[in-house]
C-alpha atoms as a PDB file:
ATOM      1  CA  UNK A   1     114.473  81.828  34.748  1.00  0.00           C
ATOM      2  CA  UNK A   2     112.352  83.506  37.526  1.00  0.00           C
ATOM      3  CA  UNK A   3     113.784  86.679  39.151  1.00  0.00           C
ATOM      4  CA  UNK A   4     113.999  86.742  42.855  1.00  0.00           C
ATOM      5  CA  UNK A   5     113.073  89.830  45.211  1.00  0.00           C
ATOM      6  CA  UNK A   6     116.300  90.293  47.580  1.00  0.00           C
ATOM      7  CA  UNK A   7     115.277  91.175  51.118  1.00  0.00           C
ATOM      8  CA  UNK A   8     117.467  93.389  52.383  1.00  0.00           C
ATOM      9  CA  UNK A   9     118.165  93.327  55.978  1.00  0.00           C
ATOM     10  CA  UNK A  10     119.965  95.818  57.318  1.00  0.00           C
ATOM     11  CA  UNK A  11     120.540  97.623  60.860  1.00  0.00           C
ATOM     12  CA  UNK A  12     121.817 100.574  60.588  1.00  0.00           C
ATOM     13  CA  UNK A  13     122.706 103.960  62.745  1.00  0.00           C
ATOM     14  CA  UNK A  14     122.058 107.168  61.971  1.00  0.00           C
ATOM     15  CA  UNK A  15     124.477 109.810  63.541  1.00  0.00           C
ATOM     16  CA  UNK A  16     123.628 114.037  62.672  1.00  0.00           C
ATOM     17  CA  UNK A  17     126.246 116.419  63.107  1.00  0.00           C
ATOM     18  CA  UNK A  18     123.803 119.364  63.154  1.00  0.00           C
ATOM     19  CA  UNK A  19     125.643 121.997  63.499  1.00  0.00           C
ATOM     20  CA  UNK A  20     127.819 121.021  60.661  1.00  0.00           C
ATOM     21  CA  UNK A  21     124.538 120.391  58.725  1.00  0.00           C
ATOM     22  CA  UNK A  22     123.096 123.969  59.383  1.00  0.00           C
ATOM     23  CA  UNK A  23     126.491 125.378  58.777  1.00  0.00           C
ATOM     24  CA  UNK A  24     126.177 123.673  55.108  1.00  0.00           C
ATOM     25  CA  UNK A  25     122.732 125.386  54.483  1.00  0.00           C
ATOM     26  CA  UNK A  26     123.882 128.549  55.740  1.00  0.00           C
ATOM     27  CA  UNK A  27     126.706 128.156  53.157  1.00  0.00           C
ATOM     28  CA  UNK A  28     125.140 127.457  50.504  1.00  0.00           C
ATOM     29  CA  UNK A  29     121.911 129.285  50.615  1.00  0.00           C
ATOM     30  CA  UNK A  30     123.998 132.190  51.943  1.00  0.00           C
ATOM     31  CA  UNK A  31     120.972 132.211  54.740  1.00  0.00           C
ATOM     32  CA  UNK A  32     120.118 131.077  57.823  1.00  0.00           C
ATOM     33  CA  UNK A  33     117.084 129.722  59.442  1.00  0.00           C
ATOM     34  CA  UNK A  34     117.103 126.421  56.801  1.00  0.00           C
ATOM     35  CA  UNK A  35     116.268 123.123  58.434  1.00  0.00           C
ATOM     36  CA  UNK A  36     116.796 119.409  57.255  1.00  0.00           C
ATOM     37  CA  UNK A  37     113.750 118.167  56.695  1.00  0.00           C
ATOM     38  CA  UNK A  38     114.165 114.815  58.815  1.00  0.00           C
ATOM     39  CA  UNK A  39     110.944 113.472  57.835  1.00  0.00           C
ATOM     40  CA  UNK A  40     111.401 112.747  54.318  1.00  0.00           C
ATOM     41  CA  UNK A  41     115.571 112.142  54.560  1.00  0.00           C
ATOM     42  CA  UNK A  42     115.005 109.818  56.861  1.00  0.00           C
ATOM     43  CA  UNK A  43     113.143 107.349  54.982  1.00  0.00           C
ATOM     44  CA  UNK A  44     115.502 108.314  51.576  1.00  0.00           C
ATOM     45  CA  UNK A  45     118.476 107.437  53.451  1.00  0.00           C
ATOM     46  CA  UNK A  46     116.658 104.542  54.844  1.00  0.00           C
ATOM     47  CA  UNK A  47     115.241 102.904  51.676  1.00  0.00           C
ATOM     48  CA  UNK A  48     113.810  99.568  52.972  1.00  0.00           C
ATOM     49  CA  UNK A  49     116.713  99.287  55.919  1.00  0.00           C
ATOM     50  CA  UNK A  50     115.491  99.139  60.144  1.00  0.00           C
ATOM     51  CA  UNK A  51     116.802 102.088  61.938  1.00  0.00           C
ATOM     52  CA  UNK A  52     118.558 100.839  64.819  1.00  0.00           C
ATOM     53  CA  UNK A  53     119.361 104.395  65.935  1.00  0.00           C
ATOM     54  CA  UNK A  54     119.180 108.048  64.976  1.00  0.00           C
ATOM     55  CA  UNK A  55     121.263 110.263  67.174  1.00  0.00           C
ATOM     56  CA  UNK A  56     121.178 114.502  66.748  1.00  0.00           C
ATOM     57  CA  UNK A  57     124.454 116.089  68.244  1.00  0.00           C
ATOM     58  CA  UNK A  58     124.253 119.427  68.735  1.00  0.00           C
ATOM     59  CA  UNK A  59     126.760 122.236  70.245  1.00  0.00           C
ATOM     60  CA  UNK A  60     125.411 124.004  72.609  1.00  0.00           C
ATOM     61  CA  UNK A  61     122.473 124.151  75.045  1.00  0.00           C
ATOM     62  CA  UNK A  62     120.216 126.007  72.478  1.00  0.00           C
ATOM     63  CA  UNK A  63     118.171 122.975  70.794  1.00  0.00           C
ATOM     64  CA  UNK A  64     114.863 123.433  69.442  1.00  0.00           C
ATOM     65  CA  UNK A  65     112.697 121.021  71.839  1.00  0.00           C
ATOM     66  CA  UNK A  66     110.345 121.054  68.762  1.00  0.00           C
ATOM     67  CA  UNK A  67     112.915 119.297  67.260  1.00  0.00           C
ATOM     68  CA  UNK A  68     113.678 116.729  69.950  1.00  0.00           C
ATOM     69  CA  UNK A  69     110.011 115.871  70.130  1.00  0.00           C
ATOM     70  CA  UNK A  70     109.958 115.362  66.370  1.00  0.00           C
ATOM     71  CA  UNK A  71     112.969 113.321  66.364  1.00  0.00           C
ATOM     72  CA  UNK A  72     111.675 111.251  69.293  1.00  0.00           C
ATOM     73  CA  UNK A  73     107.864 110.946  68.136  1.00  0.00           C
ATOM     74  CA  UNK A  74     108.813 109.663  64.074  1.00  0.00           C
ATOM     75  CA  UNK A  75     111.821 108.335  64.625  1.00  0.00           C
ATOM     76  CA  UNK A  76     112.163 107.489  68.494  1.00  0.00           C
ATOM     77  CA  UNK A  77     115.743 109.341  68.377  1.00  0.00           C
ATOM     78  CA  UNK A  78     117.501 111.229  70.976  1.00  0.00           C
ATOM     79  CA  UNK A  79     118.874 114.722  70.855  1.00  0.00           C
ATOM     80  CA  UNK A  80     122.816 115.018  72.396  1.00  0.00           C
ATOM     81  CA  UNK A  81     123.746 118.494  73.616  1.00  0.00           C
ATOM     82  CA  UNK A  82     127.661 118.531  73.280  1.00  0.00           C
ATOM     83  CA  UNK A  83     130.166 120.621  75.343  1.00  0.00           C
ATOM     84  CA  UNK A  84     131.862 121.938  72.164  1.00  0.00           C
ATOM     85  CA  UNK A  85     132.110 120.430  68.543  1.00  0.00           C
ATOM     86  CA  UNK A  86     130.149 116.863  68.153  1.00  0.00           C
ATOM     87  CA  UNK A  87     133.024 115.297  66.501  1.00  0.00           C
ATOM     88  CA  UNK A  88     134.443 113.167  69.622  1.00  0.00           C
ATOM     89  CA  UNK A  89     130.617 112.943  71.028  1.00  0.00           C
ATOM     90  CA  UNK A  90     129.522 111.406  67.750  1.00  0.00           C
ATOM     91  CA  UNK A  91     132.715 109.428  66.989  1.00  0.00           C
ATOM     92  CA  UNK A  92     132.885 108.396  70.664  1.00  0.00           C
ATOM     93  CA  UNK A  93     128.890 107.064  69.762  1.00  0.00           C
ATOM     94  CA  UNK A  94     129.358 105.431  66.282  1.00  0.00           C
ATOM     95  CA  UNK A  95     132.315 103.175  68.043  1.00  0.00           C
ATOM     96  CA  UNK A  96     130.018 102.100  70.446  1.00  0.00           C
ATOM     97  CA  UNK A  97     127.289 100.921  68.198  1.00  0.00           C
ATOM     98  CA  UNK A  98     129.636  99.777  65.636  1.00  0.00           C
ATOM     99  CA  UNK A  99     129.273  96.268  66.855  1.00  0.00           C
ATOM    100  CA  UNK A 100     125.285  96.086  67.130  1.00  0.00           C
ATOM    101  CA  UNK A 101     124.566  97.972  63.522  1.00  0.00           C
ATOM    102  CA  UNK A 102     125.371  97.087  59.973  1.00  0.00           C
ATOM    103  CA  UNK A 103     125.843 100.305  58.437  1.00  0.00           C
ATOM    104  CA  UNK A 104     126.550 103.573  60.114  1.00  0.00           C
ATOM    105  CA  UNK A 105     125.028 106.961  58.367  1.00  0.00           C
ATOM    106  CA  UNK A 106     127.049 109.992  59.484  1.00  0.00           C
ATOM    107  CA  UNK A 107     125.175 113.313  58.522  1.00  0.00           C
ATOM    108  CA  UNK A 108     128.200 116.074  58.488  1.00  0.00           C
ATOM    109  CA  UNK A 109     130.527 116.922  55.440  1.00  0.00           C
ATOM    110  CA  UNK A 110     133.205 117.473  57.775  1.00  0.00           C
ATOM    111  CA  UNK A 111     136.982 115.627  57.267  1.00  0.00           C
ATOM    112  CA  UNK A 112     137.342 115.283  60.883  1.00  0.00           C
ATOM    113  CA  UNK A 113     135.501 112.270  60.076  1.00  0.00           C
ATOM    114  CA  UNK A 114     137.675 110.481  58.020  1.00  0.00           C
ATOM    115  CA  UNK A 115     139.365 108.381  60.635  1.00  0.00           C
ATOM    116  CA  UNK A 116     136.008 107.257  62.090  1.00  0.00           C
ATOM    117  CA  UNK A 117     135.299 106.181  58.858  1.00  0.00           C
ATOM    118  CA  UNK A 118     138.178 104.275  58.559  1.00  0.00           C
ATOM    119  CA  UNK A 119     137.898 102.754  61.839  1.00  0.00           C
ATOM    120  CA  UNK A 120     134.307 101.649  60.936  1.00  0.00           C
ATOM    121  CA  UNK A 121     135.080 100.024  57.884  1.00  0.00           C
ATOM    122  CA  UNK A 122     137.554  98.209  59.405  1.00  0.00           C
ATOM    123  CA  UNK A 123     135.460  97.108  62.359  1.00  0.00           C
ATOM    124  CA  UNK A 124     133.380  95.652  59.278  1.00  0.00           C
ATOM    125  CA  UNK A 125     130.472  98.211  59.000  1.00  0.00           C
ATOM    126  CA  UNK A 126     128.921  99.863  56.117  1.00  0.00           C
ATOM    127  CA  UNK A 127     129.746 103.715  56.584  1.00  0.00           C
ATOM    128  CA  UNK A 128     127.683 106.264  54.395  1.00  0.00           C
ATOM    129  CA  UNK A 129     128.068 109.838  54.054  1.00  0.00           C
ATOM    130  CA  UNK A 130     124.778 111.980  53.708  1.00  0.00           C
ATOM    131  CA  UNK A 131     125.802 115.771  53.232  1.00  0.00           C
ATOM    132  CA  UNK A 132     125.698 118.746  50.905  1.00  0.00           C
ATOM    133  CA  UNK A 133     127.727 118.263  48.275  1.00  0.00           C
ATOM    134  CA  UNK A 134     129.604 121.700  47.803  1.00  0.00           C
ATOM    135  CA  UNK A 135     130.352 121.938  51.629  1.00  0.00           C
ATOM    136  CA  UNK A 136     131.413 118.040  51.874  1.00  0.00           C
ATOM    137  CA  UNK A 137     135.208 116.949  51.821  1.00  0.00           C
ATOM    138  CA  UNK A 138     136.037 114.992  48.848  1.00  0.00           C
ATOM    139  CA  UNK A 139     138.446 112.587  51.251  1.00  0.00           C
ATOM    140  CA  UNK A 140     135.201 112.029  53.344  1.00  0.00           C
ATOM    141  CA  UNK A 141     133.404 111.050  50.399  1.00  0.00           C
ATOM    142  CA  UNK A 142     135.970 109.191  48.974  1.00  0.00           C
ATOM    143  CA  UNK A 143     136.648 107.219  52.007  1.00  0.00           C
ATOM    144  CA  UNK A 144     132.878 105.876  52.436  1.00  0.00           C
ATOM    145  CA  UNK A 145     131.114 103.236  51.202  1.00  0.00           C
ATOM    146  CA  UNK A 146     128.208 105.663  49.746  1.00  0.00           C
ATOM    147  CA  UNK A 147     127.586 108.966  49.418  1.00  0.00           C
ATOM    148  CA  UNK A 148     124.137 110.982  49.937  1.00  0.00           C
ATOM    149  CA  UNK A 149     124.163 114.272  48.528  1.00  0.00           C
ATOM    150  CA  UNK A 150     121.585 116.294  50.354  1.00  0.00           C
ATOM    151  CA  UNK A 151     119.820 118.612  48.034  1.00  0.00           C
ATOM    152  CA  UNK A 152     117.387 121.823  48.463  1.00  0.00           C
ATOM    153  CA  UNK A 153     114.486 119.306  47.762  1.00  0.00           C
ATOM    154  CA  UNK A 154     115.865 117.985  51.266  1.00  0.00           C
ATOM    155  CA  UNK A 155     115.328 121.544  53.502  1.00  0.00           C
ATOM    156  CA  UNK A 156     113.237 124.040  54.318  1.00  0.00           C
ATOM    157  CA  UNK A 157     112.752 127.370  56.261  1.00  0.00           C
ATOM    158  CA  UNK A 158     109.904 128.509  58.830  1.00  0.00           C
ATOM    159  CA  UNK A 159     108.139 131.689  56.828  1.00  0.00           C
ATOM    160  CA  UNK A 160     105.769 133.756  58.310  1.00  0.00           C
ATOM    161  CA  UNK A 161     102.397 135.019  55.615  1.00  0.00           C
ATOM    162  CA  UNK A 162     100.222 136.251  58.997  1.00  0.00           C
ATOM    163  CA  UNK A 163     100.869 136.846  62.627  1.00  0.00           C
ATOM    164  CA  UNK A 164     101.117 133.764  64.750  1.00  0.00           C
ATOM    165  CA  UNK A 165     101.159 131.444  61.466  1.00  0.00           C
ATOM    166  CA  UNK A 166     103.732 129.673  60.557  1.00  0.00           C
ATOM    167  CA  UNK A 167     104.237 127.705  57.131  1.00  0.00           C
ATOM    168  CA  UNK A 168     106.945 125.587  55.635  1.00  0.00           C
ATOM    169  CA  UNK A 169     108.974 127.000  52.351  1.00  0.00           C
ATOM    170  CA  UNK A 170     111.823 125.587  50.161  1.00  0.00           C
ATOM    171  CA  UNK A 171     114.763 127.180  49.847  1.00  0.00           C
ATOM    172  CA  UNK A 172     116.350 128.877  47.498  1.00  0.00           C
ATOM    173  CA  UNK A 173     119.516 127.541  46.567  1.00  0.00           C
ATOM    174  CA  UNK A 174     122.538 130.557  45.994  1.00  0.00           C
ATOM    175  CA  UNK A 175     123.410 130.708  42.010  1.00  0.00           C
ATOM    176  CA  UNK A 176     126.897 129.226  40.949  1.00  0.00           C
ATOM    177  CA  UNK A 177     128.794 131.178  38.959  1.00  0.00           C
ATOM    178  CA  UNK A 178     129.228 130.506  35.795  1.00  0.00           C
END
């Protein structure tokens, strides 16, 4: 018997709360100044799936244009300033696209999410959850199809060795308790 590749075709969305993202970092790494890095999550979260969409929501009028271009240029995705909290923003968004993906990726831990998810899965779409583990609600993980714990292998912070050079270095996760 001959084994068979499956192709995987797949369209799928990928909608970051960021402020709930660098929230989680802060919270964890007891820090701040941590940023996803989108560059290799991106393709993890991906696997061998087309990216339909990737969407950044952000509160606030304060958003790194370095960022945006980044998005834009590897990714051709779009950075959303919101008035207040993303949640109705990026809810508002992954009901709109719900009927030209297959699978939704929301990047927040946050429970406000758990009726979007519901509503996704029963508009028929894949919904997964890609978050930090320890700041993620076990409802909204429970309620998704998958879950994508996002490590410290998955971050990074903008150190300074000399004036007017900046370099890339991994964070250090806080110590649990024991």
């Amino acid at each position: 018997m001959s084994e068979t590749t499956v192709i995987i075709s797949q369209s799928v969305a990928v909608l970051i709360d960021g402020n709930n993202m660098e929230r989680s970092i802060e919270g964890v790494t007891q820090k701040k100044g941590y940023m996803i890095n989108y560059d290799t999550l991106i393709p993890k979260l991906l696997k061998t799936r087309g990216l339909n969409r990737l969407i950044y929501f952000r509160e606030g009028k304060q958003i790194s244009q370095k960022l945006a271009e980044r998005l834009h240029s590897q990714f051709h995705g779009s950075v959303r300033p919101c008035h207040k909290s993303a949640d109705i923003p990026l809810s508002i968004k992954a009901t709109q696209l719900s009927s030209k993906v297959d699978a939704i990726i929301i990047m927040s831990g946050d429970s406000d999410y758990v009726e979007l998810v519901r509503h996704l899965k029963s508009e028929g779409v894949r919904v997964e959850i890609a978050a930090i583990r320890e700041t993620t609600s076990q409802l909204l993980i429970d309620e998704a199809d998958h879950f994508f714990a996002i490590t410290e292998d998955d971050w990074f912070t903008l150190g300074s060795n000399q004036p007017g050079k900046k370099e890339a270095t991994k964070a250090k996760p806080k110590k649990k308790k024991t």
